[in-house]
Protein backbone atom coordinates (compact mmCIF):
# COMPACT_ATOMS: atom_id res chain seq x y z
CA UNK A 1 19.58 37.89 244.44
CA UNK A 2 16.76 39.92 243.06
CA UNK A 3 16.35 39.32 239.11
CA UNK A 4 15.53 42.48 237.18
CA UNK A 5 13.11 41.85 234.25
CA UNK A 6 13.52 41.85 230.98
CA UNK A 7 12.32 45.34 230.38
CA UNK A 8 13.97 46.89 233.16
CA UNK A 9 17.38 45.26 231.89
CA UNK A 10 16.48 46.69 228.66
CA UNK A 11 15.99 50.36 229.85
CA UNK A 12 19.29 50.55 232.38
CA UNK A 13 21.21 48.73 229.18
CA UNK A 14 19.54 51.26 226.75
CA UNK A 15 20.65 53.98 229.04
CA UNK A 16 24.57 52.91 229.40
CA UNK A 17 24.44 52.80 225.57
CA UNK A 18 23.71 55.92 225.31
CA UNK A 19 26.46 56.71 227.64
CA UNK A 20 29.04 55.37 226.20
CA UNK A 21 27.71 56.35 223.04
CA UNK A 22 28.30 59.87 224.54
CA UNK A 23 31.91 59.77 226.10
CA UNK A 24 33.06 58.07 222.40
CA UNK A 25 30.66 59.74 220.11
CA UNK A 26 33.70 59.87 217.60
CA UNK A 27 32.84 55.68 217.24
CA UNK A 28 29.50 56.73 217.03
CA UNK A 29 29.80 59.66 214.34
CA UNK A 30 31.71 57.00 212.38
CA UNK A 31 30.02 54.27 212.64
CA UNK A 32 26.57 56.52 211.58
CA UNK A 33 28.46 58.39 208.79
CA UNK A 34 30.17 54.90 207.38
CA UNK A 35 26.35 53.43 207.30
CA UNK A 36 24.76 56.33 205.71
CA UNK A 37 27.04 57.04 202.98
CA UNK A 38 26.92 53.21 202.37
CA UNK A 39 23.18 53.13 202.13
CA UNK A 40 22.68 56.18 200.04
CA UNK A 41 24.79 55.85 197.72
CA UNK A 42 23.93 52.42 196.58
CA UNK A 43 20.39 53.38 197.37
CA UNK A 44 20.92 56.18 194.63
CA UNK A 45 23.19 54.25 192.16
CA UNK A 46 20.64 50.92 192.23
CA UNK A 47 18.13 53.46 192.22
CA UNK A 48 19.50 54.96 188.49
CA UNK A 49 19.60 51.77 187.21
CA UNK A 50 16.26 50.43 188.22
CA UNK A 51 14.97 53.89 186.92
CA UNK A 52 17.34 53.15 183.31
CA UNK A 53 15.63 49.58 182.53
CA UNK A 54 12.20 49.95 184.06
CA UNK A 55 10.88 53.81 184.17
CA UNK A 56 8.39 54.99 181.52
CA UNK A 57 8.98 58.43 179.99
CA UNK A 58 6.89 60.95 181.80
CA UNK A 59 3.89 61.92 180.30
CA UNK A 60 3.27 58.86 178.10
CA UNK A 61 -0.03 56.63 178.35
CA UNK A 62 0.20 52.88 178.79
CA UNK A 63 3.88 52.94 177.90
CA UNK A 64 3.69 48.34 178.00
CA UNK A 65 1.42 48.68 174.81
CA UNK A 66 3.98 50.72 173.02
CA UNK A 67 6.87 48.83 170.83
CA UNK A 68 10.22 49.89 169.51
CA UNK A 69 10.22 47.75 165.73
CA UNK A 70 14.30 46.90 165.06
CA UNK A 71 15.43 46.00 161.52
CA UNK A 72 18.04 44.42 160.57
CA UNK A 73 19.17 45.40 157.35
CA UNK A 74 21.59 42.38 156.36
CA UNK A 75 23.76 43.34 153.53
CA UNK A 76 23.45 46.81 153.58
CA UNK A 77 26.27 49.14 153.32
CA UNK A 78 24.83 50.31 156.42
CA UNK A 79 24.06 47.18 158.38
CA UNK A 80 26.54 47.65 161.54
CA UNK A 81 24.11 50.75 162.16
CA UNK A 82 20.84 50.10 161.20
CA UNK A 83 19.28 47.81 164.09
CA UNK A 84 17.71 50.58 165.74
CA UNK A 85 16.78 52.57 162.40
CA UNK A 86 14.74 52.35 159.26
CA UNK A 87 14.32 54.42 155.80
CA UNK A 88 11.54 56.84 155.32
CA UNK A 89 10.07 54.87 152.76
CA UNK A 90 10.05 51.95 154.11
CA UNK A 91 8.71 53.61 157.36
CA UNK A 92 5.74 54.95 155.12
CA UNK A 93 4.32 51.34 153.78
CA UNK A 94 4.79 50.10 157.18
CA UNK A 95 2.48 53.05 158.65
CA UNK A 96 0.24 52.77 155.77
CA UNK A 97 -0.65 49.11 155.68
CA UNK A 98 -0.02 47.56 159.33
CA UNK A 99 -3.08 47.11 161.38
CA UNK A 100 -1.54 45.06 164.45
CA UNK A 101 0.98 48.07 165.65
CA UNK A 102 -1.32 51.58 165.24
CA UNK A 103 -0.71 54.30 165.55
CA UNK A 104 2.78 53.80 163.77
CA UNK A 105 5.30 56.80 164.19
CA UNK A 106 9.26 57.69 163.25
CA UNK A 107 10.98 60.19 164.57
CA UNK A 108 14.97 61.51 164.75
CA UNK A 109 16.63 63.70 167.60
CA UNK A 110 19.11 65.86 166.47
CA UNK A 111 19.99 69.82 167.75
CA UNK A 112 18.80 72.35 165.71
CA UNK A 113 19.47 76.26 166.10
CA UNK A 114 16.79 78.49 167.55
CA UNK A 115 16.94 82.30 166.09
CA UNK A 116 16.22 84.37 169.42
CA UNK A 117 16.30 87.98 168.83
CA UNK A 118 19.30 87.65 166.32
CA UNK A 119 21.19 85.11 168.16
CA UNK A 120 21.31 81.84 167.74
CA UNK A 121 20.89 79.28 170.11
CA UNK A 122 21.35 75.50 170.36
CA UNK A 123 17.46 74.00 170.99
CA UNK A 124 17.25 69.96 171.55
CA UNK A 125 14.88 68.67 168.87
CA UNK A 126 13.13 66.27 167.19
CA UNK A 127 11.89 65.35 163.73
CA UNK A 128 8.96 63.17 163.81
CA UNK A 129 5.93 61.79 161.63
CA UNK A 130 2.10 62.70 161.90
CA UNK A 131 0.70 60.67 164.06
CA UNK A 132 3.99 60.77 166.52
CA UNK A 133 2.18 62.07 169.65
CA UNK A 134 -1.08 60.30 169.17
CA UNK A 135 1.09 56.98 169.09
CA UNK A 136 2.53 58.04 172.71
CA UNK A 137 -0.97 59.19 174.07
CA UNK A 138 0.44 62.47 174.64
CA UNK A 139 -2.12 65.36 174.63
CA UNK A 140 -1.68 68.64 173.40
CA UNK A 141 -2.57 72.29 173.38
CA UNK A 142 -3.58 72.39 170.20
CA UNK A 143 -3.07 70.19 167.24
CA UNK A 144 -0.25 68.37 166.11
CA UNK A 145 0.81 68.41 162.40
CA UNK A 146 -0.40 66.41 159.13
CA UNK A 147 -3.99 65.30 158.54
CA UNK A 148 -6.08 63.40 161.28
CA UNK A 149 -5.09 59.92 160.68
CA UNK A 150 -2.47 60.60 158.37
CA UNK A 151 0.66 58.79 159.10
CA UNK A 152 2.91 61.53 156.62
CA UNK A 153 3.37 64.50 157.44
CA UNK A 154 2.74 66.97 154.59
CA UNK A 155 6.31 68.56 152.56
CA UNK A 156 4.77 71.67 152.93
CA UNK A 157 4.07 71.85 156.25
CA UNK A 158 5.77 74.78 158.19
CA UNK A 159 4.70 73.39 161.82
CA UNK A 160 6.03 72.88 165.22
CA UNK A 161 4.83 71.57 168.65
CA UNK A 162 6.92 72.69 171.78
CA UNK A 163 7.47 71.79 175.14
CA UNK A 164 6.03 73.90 177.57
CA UNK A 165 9.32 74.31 179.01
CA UNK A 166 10.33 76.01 176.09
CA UNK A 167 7.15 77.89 176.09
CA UNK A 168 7.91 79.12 179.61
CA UNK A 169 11.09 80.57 178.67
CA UNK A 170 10.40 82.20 175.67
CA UNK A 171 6.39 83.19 175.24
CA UNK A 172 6.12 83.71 179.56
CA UNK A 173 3.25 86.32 178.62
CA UNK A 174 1.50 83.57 176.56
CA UNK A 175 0.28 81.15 177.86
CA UNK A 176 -0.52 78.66 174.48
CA UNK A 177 2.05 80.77 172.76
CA UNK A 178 0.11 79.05 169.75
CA UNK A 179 0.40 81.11 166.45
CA UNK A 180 3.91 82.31 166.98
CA UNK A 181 6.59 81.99 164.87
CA UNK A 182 9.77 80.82 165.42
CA UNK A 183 12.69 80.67 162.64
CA UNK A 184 14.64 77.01 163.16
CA UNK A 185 18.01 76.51 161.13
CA UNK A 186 16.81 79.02 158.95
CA UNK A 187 13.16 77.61 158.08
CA UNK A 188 10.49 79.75 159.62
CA UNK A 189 7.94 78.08 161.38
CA UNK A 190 4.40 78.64 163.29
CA UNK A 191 3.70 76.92 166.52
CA UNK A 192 0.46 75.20 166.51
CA UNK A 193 0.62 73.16 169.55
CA UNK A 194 2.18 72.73 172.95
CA UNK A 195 2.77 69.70 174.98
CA UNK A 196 -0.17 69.65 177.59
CA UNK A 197 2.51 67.59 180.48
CA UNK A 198 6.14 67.33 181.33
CA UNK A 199 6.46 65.28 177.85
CA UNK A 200 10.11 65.79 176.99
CA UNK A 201 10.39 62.90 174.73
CA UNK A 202 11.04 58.79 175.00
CA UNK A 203 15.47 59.01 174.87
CA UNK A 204 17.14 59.91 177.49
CA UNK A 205 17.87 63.36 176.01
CA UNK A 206 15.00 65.90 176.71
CA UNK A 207 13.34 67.52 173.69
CA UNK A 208 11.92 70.96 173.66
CA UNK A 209 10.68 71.41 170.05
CA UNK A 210 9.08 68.89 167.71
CA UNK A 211 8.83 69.48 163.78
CA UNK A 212 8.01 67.40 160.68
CA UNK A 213 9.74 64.60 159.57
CA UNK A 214 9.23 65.89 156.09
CA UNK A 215 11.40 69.30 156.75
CA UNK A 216 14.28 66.71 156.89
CA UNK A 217 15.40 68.18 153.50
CA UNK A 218 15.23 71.90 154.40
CA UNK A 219 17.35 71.26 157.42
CA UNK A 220 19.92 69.72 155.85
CA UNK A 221 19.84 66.13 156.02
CA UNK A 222 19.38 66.34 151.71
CA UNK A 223 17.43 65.03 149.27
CA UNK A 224 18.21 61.16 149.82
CA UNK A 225 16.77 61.09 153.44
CA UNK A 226 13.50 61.35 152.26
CA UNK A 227 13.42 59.11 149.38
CA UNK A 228 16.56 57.01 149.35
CA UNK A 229 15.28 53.20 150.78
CA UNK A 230 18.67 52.67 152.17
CA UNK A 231 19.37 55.52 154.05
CA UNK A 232 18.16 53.98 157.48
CA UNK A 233 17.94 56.98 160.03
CA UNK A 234 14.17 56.84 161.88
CA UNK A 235 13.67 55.24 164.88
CA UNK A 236 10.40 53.91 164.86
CA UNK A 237 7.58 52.68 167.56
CA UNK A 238 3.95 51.58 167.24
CA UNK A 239 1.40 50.84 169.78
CA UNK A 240 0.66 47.31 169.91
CA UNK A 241 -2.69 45.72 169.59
CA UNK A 242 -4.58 43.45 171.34
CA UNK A 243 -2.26 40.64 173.46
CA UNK A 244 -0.37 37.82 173.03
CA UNK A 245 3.14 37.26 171.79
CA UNK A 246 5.41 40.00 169.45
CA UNK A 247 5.95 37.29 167.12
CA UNK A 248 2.72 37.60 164.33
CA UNK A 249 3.24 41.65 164.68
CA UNK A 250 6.65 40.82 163.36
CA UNK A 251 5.65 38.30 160.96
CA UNK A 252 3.40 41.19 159.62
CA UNK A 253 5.93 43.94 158.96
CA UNK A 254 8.21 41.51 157.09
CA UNK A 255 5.11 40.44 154.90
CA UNK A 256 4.56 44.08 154.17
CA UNK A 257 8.58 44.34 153.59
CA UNK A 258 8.52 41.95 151.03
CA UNK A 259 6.15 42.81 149.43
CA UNK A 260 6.97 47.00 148.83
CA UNK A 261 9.45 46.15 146.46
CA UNK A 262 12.40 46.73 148.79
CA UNK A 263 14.76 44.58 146.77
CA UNK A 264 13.57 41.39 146.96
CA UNK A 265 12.70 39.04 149.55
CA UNK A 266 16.46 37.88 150.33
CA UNK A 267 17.11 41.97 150.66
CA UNK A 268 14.06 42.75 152.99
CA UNK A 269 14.65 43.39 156.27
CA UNK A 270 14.24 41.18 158.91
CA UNK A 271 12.08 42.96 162.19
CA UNK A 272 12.84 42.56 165.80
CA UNK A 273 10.35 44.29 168.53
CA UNK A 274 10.93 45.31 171.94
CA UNK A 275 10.20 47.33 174.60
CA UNK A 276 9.66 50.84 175.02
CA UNK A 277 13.15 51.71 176.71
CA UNK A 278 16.00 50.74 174.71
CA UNK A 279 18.19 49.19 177.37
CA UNK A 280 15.45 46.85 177.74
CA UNK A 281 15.25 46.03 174.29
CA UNK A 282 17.08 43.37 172.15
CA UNK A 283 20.09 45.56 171.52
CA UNK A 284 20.74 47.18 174.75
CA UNK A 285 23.09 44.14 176.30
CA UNK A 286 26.34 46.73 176.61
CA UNK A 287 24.44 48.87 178.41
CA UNK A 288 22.68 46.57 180.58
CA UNK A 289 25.97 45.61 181.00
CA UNK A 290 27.48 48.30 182.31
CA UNK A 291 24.88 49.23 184.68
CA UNK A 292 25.03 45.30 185.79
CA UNK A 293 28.79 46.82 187.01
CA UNK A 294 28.16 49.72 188.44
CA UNK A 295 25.09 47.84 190.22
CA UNK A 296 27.39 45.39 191.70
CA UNK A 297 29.96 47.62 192.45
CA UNK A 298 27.34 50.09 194.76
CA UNK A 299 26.31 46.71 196.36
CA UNK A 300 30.02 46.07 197.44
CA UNK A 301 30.83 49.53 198.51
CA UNK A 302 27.64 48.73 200.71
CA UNK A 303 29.55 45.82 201.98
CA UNK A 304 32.77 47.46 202.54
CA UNK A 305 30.99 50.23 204.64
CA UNK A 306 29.07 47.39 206.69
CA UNK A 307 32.35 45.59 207.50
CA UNK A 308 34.04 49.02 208.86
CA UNK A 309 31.27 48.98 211.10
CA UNK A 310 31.96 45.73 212.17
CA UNK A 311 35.56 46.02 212.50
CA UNK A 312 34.78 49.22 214.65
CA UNK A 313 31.93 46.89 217.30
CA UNK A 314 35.09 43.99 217.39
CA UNK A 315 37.11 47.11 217.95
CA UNK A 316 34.97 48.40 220.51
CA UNK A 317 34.17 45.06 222.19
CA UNK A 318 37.94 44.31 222.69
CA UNK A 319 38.74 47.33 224.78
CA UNK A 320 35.59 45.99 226.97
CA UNK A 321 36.61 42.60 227.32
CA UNK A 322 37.60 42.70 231.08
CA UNK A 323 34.39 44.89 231.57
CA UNK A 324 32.04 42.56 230.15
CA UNK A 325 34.32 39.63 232.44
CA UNK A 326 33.20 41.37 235.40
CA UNK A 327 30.05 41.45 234.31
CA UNK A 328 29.53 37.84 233.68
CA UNK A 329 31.71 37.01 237.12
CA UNK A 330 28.55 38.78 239.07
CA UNK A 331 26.17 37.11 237.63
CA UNK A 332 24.78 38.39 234.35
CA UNK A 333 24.09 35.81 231.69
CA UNK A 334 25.85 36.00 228.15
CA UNK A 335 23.10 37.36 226.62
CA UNK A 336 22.92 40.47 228.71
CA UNK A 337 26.88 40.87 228.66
């Protein structure tokens, strides 16, 4: 008997495949449909999550040299809330005197309504210090607000930087829309930069508009969020110098702590820094958490779809046993069967 080879057994095996695959292409639609919802849909869900712990904000330079700075504000009134936050004050002698995280920078997301044409209109925003976009490395059409260097942003100042997606929809015949005015929850205000990138901000919520820290007042967060020392409500994030370990850059802003007066070194708070994205960071375990589930639960629905395949080939495989009998009886090996 005259042996086929390898490659011709391949070929006339490829072509009753396709055969079959043909006269029960209900198995086969199946089968492919079962395997590609699997795979893309934990594709997409681990995807979301890898994207949630690891992926920078777009536009941002070096995001691994940049540092969230925690506090933890033990005996405070406030303390269940304050890990992620800090006071203006305290925020200011930080900026002012810490050399190992520069440029320092606060800021606070919040929605603030836009005055277009007489009506008003919810616009995503954020209040943030001086040197805010300088600490990100994000450039700008124009110049962002407060001094060069300064760290405070000036009470006076009647500034704003916006996104250029907000530029797009609203100045569309300007291109820098820069010296326009815009009226924000009632304060007037003249646009003297615009983001230069697809900067939307470092939270998962995108920002369009960007405007003093010091117009806190004006907008109605009152007197005490600018001067109170326990009214913790700034996230804050520093680029870090240098290398090494987190731990002497910590050591640093609770010497400077203690020392501003902030109620004694048993009050001073206690600093924690971590990375850039908060579900990475120190206090982001419930999240992690819950991705961790819904990780492991696309990884399963992976692993249901695989074994409906596989019930569907032992399906399949079973209505060919006395076929693949026959086979073996004339003479092909198991392997071919």
């Amino acid at each position: 008997m005259i042996k086929d080879s390898p490659a011709s057994l391949l070929v006339i095996e490829g072509k009753a495949a396709v055969r079959r695959l043909l006269s029960h292409w209900r198995y086969a639609l199946s089968a492919a449909a079962c395997l590609a919802i699997g795979t893309g849909l934990t594709a997409a869900i681990v995807g979301v999550c890898d994207a949630a712990f690891r992926a920078a904000p777009r536009g941002v330079r070096n995001p691994s040299e940049l540092r969230r700075v925690y506090s933890n504000h033990e005996g405070s009134e406030l303390a269940r809330a304050s890990h992620e936050t800090m006071s203006y004050p305290v925020f200011g002698e930080l900026a002012r005197n810490d050399a190992m995280l520069q440029p320092m920078a606060a800021y606070w997301t919040t929605s603030l309504s836009l005055d277009d044409k007489g009506e008003a209109r919810d616009v995503p925003s954020a209040l943030v210090s001086a040197r805010y976009f300088e600490a990100l490395g994000v450039p700008l059409v124009g110049h962002s607000f407060g001094g060069a260097g300064s760290s405070m942003a000036d009470r006076d100042d009647r500034s704003v930087v916006v996104g250029e997606a907000f530029r797009a929809r609203y100045f569309d015949d300007d291109v820098s829309a820069l010296g326009h005015s815009i009226r924000v929850s009632g304060v007037d205000l003249t646009i003297v930069g615009v983001v230069a990138n697809d900067f939307a901000g470092i939270d998962s919520k995108p920002v369009e508009i960007w405007l003093p820290v010091a117009l806190a007042t004006e907008l109605g967060l009152g007197d005490d969020a600018l001067l109170y020392r326990a009214m913790y409500w700034l996230k804050v994030i520093g680029r870090r110098r240098g290398s090494g370990s987190d731990r002497i850059p910590t050591l640093e802003l609770e010497r400077i702590a203690r020392g501003s007066g902030d109620g004694g070194s048993n009050a001073a708070p206690l600093f924690q820094l971590g990375p850039l994205s908060e579900l990475a960071g120190p206090y982001g375990g419930k999240y992690r958490s819950m991705l961790l589930w819904v990780g492991g639960g696309a990884v399963v629905l992976f692993l249901v779809c695989c074994a409906n395949i596989a019930s569907l080939a032992i399906t399949r495989a079973a209505e060919r046993h006395q076929e693949l009998g026959i086979r073996v009886c004339l003479g092909a090996s198991r392997a071919t069967a």
